[in-house]
Protein backbone atom coordinates (compact mmCIF):
# COMPACT_ATOMS: atom_id res chain seq x y z
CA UNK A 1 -2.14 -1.92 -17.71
CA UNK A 2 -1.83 1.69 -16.46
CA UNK A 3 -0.51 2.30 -13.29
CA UNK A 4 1.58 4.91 -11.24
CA UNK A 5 4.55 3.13 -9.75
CA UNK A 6 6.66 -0.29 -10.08
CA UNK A 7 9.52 -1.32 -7.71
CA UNK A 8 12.06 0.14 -7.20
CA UNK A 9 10.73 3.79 -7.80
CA UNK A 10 7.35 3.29 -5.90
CA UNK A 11 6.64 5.39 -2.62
CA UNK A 12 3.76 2.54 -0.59
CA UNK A 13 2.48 -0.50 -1.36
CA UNK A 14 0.58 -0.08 -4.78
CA UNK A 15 4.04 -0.77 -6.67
CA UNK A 16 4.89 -3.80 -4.96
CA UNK A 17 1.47 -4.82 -5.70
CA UNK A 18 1.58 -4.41 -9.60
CA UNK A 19 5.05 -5.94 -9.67
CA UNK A 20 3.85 -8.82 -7.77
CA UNK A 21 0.50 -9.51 -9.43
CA UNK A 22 1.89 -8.93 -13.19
CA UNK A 23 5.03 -11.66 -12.20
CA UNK A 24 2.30 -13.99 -11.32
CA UNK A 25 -0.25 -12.69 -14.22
CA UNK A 26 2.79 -13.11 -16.79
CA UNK A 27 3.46 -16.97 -15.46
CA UNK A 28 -0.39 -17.94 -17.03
CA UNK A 29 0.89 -16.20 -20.25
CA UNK A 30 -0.61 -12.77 -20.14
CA UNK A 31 1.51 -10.14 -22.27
CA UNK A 32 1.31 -7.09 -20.47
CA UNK A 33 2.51 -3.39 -21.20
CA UNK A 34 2.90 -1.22 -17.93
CA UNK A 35 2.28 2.02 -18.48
CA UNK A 36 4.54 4.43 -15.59
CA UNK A 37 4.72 8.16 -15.58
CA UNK A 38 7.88 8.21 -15.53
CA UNK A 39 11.12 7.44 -17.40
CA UNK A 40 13.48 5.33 -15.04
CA UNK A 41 15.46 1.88 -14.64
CA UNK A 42 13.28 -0.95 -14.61
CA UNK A 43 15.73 -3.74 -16.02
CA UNK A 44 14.92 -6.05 -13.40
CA UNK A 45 11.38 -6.85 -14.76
CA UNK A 46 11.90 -8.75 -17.53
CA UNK A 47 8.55 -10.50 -17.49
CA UNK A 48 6.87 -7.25 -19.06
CA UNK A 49 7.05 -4.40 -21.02
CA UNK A 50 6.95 -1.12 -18.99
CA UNK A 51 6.12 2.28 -20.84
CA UNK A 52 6.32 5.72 -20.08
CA UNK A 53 4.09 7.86 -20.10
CA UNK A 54 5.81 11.23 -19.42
CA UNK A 55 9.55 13.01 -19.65
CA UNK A 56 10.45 12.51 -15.78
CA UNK A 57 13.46 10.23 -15.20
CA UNK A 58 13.53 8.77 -12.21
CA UNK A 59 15.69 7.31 -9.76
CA UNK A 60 13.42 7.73 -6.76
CA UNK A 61 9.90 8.93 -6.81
CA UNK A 62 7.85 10.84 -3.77
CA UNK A 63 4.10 11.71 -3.27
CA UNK A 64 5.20 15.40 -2.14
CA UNK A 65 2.76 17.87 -0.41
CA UNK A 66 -0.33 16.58 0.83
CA UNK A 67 -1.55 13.50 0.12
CA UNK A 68 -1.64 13.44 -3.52
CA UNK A 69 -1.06 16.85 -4.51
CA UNK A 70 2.24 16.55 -6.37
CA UNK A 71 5.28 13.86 -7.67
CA UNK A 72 9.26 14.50 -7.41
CA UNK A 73 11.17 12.53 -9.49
CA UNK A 74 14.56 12.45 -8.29
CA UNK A 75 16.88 11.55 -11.27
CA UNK A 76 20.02 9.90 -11.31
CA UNK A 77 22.34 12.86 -11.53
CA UNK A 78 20.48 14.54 -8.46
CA UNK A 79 18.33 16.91 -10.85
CA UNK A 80 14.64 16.91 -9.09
CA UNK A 81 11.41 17.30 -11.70
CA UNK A 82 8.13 17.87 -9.97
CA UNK A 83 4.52 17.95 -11.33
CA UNK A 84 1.78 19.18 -9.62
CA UNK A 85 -1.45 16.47 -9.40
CA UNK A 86 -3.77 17.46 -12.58
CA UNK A 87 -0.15 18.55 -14.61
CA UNK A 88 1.25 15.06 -14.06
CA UNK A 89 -2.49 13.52 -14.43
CA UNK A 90 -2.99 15.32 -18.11
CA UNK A 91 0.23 14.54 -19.58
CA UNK A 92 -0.48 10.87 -19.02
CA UNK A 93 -3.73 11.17 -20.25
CA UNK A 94 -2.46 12.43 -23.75
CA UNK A 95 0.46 9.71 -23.47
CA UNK A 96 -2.44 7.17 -23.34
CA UNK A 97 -4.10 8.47 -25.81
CA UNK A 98 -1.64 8.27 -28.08
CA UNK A 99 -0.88 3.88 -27.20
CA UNK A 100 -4.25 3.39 -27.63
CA UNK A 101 -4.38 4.59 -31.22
CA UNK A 102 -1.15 2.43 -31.91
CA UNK A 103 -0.96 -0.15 -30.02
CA UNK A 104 -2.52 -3.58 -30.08
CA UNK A 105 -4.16 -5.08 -26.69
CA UNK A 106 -7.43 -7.13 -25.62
CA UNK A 107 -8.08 -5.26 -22.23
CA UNK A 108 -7.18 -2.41 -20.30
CA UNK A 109 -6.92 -2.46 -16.69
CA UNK A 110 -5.99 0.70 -14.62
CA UNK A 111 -5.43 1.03 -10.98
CA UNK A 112 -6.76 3.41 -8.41
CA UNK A 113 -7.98 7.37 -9.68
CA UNK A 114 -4.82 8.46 -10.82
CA UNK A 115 -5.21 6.23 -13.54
CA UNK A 116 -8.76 6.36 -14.27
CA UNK A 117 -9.47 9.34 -16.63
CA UNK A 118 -6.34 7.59 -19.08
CA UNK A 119 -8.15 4.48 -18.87
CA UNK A 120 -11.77 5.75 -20.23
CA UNK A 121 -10.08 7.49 -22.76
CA UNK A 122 -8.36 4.14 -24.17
CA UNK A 123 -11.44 2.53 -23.68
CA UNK A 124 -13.74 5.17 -25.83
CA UNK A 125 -10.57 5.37 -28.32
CA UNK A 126 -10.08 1.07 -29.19
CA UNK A 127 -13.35 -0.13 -27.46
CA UNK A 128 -11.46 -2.53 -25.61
CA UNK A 129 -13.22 -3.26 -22.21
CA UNK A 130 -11.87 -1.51 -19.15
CA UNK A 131 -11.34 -3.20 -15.66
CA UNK A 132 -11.19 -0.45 -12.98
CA UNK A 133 -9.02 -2.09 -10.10
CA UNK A 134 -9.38 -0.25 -6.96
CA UNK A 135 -6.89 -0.42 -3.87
CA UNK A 136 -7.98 2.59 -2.03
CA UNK A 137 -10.66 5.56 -2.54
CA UNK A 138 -10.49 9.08 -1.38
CA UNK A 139 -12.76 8.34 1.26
CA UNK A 140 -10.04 5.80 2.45
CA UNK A 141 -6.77 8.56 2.10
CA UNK A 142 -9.39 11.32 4.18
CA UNK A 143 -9.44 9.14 6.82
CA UNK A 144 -12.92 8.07 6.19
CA UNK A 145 -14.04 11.69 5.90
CA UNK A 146 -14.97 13.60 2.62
CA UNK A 147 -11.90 14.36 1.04
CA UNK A 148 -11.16 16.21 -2.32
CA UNK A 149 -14.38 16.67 -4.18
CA UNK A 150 -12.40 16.24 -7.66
CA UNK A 151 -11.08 13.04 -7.24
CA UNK A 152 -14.35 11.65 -5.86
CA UNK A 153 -15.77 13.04 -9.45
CA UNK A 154 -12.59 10.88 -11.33
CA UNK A 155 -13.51 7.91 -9.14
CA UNK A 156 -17.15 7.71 -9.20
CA UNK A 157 -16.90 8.33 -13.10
CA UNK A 158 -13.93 5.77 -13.30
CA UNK A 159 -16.08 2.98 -11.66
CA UNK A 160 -19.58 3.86 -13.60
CA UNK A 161 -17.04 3.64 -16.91
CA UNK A 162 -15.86 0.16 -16.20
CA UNK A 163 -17.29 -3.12 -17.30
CA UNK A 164 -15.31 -4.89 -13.96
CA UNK A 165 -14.49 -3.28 -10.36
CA UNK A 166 -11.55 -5.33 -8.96
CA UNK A 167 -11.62 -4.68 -5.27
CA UNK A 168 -9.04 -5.47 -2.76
CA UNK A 169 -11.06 -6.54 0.51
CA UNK A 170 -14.70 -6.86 1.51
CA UNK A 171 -13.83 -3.42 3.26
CA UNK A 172 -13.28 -1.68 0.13
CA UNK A 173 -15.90 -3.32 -1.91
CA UNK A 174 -18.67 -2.15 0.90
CA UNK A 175 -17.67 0.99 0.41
CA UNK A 176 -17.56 1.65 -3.39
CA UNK A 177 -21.43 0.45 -2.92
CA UNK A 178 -22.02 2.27 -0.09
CA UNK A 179 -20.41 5.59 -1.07
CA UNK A 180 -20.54 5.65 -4.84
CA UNK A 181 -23.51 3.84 -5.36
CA UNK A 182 -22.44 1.00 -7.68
CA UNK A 183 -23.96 -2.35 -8.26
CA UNK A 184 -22.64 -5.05 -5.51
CA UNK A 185 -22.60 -7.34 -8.97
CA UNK A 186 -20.47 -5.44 -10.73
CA UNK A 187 -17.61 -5.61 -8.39
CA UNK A 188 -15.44 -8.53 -7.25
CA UNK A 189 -13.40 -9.00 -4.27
CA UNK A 190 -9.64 -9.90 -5.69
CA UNK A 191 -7.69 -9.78 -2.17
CA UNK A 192 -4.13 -8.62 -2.58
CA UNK A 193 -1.73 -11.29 -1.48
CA UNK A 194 2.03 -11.52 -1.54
CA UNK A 195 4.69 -13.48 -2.73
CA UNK A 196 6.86 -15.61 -0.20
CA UNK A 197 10.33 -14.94 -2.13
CA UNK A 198 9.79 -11.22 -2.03
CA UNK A 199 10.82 -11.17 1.39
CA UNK A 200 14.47 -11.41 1.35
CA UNK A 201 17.26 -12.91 3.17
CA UNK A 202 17.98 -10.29 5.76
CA UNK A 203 21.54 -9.19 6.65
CA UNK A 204 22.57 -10.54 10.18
CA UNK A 205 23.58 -6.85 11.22
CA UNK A 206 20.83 -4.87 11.53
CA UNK A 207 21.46 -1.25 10.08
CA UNK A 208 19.30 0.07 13.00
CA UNK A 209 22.60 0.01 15.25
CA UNK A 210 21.13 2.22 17.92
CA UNK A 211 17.83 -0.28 17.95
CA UNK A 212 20.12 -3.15 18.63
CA UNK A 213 21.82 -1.74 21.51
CA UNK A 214 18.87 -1.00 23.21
CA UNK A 215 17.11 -4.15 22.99
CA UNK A 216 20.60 -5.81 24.64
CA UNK A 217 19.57 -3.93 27.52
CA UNK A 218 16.08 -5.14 27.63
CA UNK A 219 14.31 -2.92 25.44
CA UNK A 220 11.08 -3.65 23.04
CA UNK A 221 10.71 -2.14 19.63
CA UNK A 222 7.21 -1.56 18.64
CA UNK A 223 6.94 -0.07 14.98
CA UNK A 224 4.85 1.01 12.05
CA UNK A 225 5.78 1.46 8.46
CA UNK A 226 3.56 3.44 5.99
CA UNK A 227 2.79 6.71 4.92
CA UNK A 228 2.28 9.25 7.93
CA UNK A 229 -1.20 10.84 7.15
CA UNK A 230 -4.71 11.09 8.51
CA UNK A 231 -5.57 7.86 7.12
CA UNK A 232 -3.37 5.51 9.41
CA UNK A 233 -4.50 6.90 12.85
CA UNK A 234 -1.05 7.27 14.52
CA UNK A 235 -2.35 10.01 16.96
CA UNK A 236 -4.37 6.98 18.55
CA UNK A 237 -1.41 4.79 18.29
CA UNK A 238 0.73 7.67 20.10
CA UNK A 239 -1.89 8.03 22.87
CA UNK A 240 -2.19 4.24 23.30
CA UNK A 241 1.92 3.98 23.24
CA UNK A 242 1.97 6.61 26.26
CA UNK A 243 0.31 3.98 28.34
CA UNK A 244 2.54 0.99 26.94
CA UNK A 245 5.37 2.94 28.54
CA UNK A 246 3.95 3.94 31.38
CA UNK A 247 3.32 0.32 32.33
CA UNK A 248 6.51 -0.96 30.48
CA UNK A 249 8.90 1.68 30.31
CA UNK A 250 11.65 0.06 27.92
CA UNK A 251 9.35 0.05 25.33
CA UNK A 252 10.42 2.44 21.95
CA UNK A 253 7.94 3.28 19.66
CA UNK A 254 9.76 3.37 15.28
CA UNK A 255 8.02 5.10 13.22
CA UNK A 256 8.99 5.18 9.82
CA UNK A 257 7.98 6.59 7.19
CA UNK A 258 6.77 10.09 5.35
CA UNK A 259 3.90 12.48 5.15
CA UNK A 260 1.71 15.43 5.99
CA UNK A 261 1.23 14.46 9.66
CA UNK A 262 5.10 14.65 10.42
CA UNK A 263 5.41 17.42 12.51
CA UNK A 264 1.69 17.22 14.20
CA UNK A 265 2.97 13.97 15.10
CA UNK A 266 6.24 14.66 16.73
CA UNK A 267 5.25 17.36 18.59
CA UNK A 268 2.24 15.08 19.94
CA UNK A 269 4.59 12.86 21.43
CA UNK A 270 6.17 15.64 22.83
CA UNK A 271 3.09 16.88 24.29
CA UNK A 272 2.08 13.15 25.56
CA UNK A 273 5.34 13.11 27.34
CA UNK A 274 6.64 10.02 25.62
CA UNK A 275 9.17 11.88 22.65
CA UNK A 276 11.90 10.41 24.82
CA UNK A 277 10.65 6.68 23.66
CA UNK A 278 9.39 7.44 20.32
CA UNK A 279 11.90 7.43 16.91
CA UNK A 280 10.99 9.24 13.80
CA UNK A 281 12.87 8.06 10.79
CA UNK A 282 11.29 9.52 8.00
CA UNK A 283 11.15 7.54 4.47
CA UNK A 284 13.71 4.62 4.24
CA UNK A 285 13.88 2.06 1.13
CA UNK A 286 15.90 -0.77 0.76
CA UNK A 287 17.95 -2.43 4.07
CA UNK A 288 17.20 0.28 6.25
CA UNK A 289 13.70 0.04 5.32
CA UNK A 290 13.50 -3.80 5.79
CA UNK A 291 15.72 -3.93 8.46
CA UNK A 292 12.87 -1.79 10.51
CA UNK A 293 10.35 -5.22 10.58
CA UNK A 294 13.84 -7.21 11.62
CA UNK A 295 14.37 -5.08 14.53
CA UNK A 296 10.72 -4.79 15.86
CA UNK A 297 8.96 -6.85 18.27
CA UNK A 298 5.63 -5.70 17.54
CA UNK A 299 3.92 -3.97 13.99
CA UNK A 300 1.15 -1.81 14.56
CA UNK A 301 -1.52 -0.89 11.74
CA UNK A 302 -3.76 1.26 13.34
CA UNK A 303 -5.80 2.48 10.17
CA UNK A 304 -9.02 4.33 10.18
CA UNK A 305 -9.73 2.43 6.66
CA UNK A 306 -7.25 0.97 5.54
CA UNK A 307 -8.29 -1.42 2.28
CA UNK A 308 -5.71 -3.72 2.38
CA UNK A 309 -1.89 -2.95 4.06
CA UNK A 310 0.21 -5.52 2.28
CA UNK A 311 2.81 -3.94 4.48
CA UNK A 312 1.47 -5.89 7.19
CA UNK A 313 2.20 -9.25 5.32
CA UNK A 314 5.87 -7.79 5.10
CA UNK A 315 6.01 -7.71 8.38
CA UNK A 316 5.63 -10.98 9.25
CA UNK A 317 7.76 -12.18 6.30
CA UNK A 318 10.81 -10.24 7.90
CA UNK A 319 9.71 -11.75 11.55
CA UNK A 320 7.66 -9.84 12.86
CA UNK A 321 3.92 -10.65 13.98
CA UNK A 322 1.25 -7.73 13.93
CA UNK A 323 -1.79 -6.10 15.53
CA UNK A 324 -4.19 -4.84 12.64
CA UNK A 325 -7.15 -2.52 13.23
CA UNK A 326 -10.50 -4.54 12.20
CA UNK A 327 -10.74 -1.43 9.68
CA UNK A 328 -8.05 -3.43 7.65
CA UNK A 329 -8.49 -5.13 4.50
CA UNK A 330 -5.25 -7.55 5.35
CA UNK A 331 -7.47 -8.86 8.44
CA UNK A 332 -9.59 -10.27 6.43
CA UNK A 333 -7.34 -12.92 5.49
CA UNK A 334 -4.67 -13.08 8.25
CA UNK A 335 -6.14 -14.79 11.21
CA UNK A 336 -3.33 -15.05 13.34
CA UNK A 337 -2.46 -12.18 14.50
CA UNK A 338 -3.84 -9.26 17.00
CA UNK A 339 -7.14 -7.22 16.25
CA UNK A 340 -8.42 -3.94 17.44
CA UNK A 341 -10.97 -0.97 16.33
CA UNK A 342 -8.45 2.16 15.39
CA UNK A 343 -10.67 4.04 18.32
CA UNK A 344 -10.26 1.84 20.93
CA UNK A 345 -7.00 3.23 22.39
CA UNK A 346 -7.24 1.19 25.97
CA UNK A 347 -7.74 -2.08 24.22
CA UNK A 348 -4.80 -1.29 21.58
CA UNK A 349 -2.47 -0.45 24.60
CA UNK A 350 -3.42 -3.71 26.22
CA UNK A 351 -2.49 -5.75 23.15
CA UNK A 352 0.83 -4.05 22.89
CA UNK A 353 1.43 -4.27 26.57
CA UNK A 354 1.06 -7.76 26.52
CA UNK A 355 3.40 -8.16 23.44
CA UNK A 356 6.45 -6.45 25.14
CA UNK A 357 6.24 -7.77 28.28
CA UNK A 358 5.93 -11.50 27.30
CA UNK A 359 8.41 -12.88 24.32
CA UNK A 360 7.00 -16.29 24.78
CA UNK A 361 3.62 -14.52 23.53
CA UNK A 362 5.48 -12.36 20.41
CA UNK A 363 7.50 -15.44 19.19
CA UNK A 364 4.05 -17.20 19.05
CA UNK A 365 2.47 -15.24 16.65
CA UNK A 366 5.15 -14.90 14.71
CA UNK A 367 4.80 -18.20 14.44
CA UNK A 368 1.54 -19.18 13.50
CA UNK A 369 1.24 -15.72 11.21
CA UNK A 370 4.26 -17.13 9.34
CA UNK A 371 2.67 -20.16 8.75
CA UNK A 372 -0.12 -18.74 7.08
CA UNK A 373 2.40 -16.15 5.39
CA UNK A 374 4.01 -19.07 3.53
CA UNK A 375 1.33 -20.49 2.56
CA UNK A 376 0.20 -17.40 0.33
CA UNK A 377 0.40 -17.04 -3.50
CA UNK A 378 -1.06 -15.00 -5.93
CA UNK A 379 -2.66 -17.58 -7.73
CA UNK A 380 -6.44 -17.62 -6.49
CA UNK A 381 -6.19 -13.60 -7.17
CA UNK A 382 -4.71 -14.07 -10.56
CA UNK A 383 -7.50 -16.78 -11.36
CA UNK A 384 -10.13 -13.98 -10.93
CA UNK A 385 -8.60 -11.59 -12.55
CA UNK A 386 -7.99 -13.71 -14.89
CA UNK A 387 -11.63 -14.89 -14.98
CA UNK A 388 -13.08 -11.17 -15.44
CA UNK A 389 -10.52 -10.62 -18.40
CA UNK A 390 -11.99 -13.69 -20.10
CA UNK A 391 -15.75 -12.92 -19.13
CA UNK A 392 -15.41 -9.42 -21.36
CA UNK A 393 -12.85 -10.03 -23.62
CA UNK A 394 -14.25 -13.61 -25.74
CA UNK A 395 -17.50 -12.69 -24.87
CA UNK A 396 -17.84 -9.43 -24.93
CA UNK A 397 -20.58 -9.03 -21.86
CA UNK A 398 -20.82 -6.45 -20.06
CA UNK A 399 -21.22 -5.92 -16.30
C-alpha cells in the first residue's frame, strides 16, 4: 500500500483514513506494508508494517507552500528537511522501485496522485494488479477549477493504469467520469467511514480557556477545521458569518487550521467588519486540536467539492453536530445534520443563525448525528475493498 501520511505525522484527513481502513483491513487478515515518505515513529501501529520510502525523519510533517507544492519534515531534534513536490515525488518513485523488485505482495493499492506514478511502476515491474484509490482530484484542491496541468497528467494516467478505481463518494466518482473520461464500470464507490473508538475521551478542561470564558457569558462558538485553501470556500462562510453576528452578536467564528488563504482570509474579516468575532488559530494537533469540536456549538463545512470530509464525522464524535455543503462527499451518508450549496450564503447564515440562537435545536442534532455516528464501522468499506482485491488477484480479470 503506498501512501503519503499515517497518524501521528499526517497534516488532513488522508492519514487518519489509511490508519483507520488498514486497522480494519488487517482484522480480515490482510498483511499489509505501508509505504511513507518519510522516516519517523510509528510504534503505535502494530497491526502493519510501515516502510519508508525516503531519508526525512519526521516528527511532524506539513504540506508547505501552496497546496501541494512542497513537504517539511520537522524532526525530533528541531532540524527541518524540506522537498519540493516532483523532488519528494521521484525519490519515492525509485524507493518503490526498488520493493517491488524484492519484495513479495499480491496487490498494490496507492492513494490519491502523489502516489500514482510509484504505483504504475510496481505494477509494470511484478505485474501485480494495481487499485488506484482516489480521495480527492486536482479538480477538487482548485476549487472545482482547472488546477495544475501536471498533476491532472499523473491522475488521468494513474486511473487509465489501474485495473480498480476506489472512490470515496458518488461526488467523486461523477467526477473522475465526467472529467477524466473513465468507464463508470471501472470505478466503485468505497465511502470513507470512521471508527467510533478513534474519538477519544476528552479532557473536562478545555485547552481553549479564552473559548470557555466567553461562552459563560452567553457566547456561541461556530468553527471549522481543515486546511485553509480555495477548496473549502471560507470567504462564503466569512460573508455568511457577518450576518450571523449581525443578527446574533455573541456569536465567534474558530477557525483552525493552515494554508495558502491565511492572510486573504484574515484581512477579509477585517474588511467585512467582523475580525472582532472571528479567531484564527492556525494548525493545532492533538488536545488543542480536538478540544476545538469540544468547544464549538456549530461545525461548518462549506466546501466547493469536497469528496468526502471525514473531519465532519469528528465532529460529531467530539459533540458537535454539523452543517455540510451538498458539495460534500460525507453528506452522502450523514442524514442528520444541516445542508446547504457552498454559494448560497443567505441560506448558510440562516442555518447558523438558527443554531446559536436555539440550544434546544444544537443539542438535537447532536443527538440524532451521534446516533448514526455510532453506528458506523469500516466493515461494509473493507468488504469492497476487499471484494476488488479478490476479483483481480485469484482471478486475474481485469476492469
Amino acid at each position: 500500500m503506498l501512501g503519503w501520511e499515517l497518524p501521528p505525522h499526517n497534516s488532513g484527513g488522508l492519514g487518519v483514513v489509511c490508519y483507520q481502513m488498514c486497522k480494519c483491513m488487517t482484522k480480515r487478515g490482510v498483511e499489509i506494508e505501508f509505504v511513507v515518505p518519510y522516516t519517523g515513529d510509528h510504534d503505535e501501529i502494530d497491526f502493519m508494517t510501515i516502510t519508508p520510502a525516503t531519508p526525512f525523519p519526521a516528527e511532524e510533517v506539513f504540506k508547505s507552500g501552496i497546496a501541494y507544492d512542497s513537504f517539511k519534515y520537522i524532526a525530533a531534534d528541531g532540524t527541518e528537511h524540506e522537498a519540493d513536490m516532483m523532488t519528494q515525488e521521484e525519490r519515492y518513485i525509485t524507493a518503490v522501485e526498488k520493493l517491488a523488485k524484492e519484495s513479495k505482495f499480491d496487490v498494490i493499492h496507492c492513494h490519491d496522485w502523489l502516489t500514482f506514478r510509484a504505483a504504475v511502476r510496481a505494477k509494470q515491474i511484478s505485474g501485480k494488479p494495481l487499485i488506484a484509490h482516489v480521495h480527492g482530484t486536482e479538480f477538487d484542491r482548485a476549487g472545482g477549477k482547472y488546477g495544475n496541468p501536471l498533476i491532472h497528467e499523473i491522475e488521468y494516467m494513474g486511473l487509465v493504469m489501474a485495473d480498480r478505481i476506489l472512490a470515496i463518494s458518488e461526488l467523486t466518482k461523477n467526477l473522475i467520469i465526467r472529467e477524466y473520461k473513465i468507464p463508470a464500470d471501472k470505478i466503485e464507490v468505497v465511502h470513507n467511514s470512521i471508527d467510533p473508538d478513534w474519538c477519544q475521551e476528552l479532557d473536562p478542561v478545555n485547552a481553549h480557556v479564552y473559548l470557555s470564558k466567553m461562552k459563560e457569558h452567553g457566547y456561541r462558538i461556530v468553527s471549522y477545521v481543515g486546511r485553509l485553501t480555495i477548496q473549502k470556500s471560507l470567504n462564503n462562510f466569512l460573508i455568511a458569518a457577518k450576518e450571523v453576528i449581525a443578527r446574533c452578536p455573541k456569536t465567534i467564528i474558530l477557525l483552525v487550521g493552515d494554508g495558502e488563504r491565511y492572510q486573504e482570509l484574515m484581512e477579509l474579516s477585517a474588511e467585512l467588519g467582523i475580525a472582532g468575532n472571528v479567531i484564527f488559530t492556525s494548525f493545532l494537533r492533538g488536545k488543542k486540536w480536538r478540544d476545538s469540536f469540544a468547544i464549538s456549538d456549530l461545525f461548518v463545512l462549506p466546501s466547493v467539492s469536497e469528496p468526502f470530509g471525514i473531519v465532519a464525522l469528528e465532529a460529531v464524535g467530539w459533540g458537535t453536530p454539523v452543517l455540510l455543503s451538498n458539495q460534500t462527499g460525507v453528506s452522502e451518508v450523514l442524514r442528520n445534520c444541516l445542508k446547504i450549496d457552498f454559494w448560497d450564503i443567505n441560506e448558510m447564515a440562516n442555518q447558523i443563525a438558527a443554531v446559536v440562537g436555539n440550544d434546544a435545536l444544537r443539542d438535537e442534532l447532536h443527538t440524532a448525528s451521534y446516533k448514526e455516528y455510532a453506528q458506523m464501522t469500516w466493515d461494509a468499506s473493507v468488504d469492497k475493498m476487499l471484494g476488488a482485491y479478490n476479483k483481480h488477484v485469484l482471478t486475474g480479470a481485469k476492469a
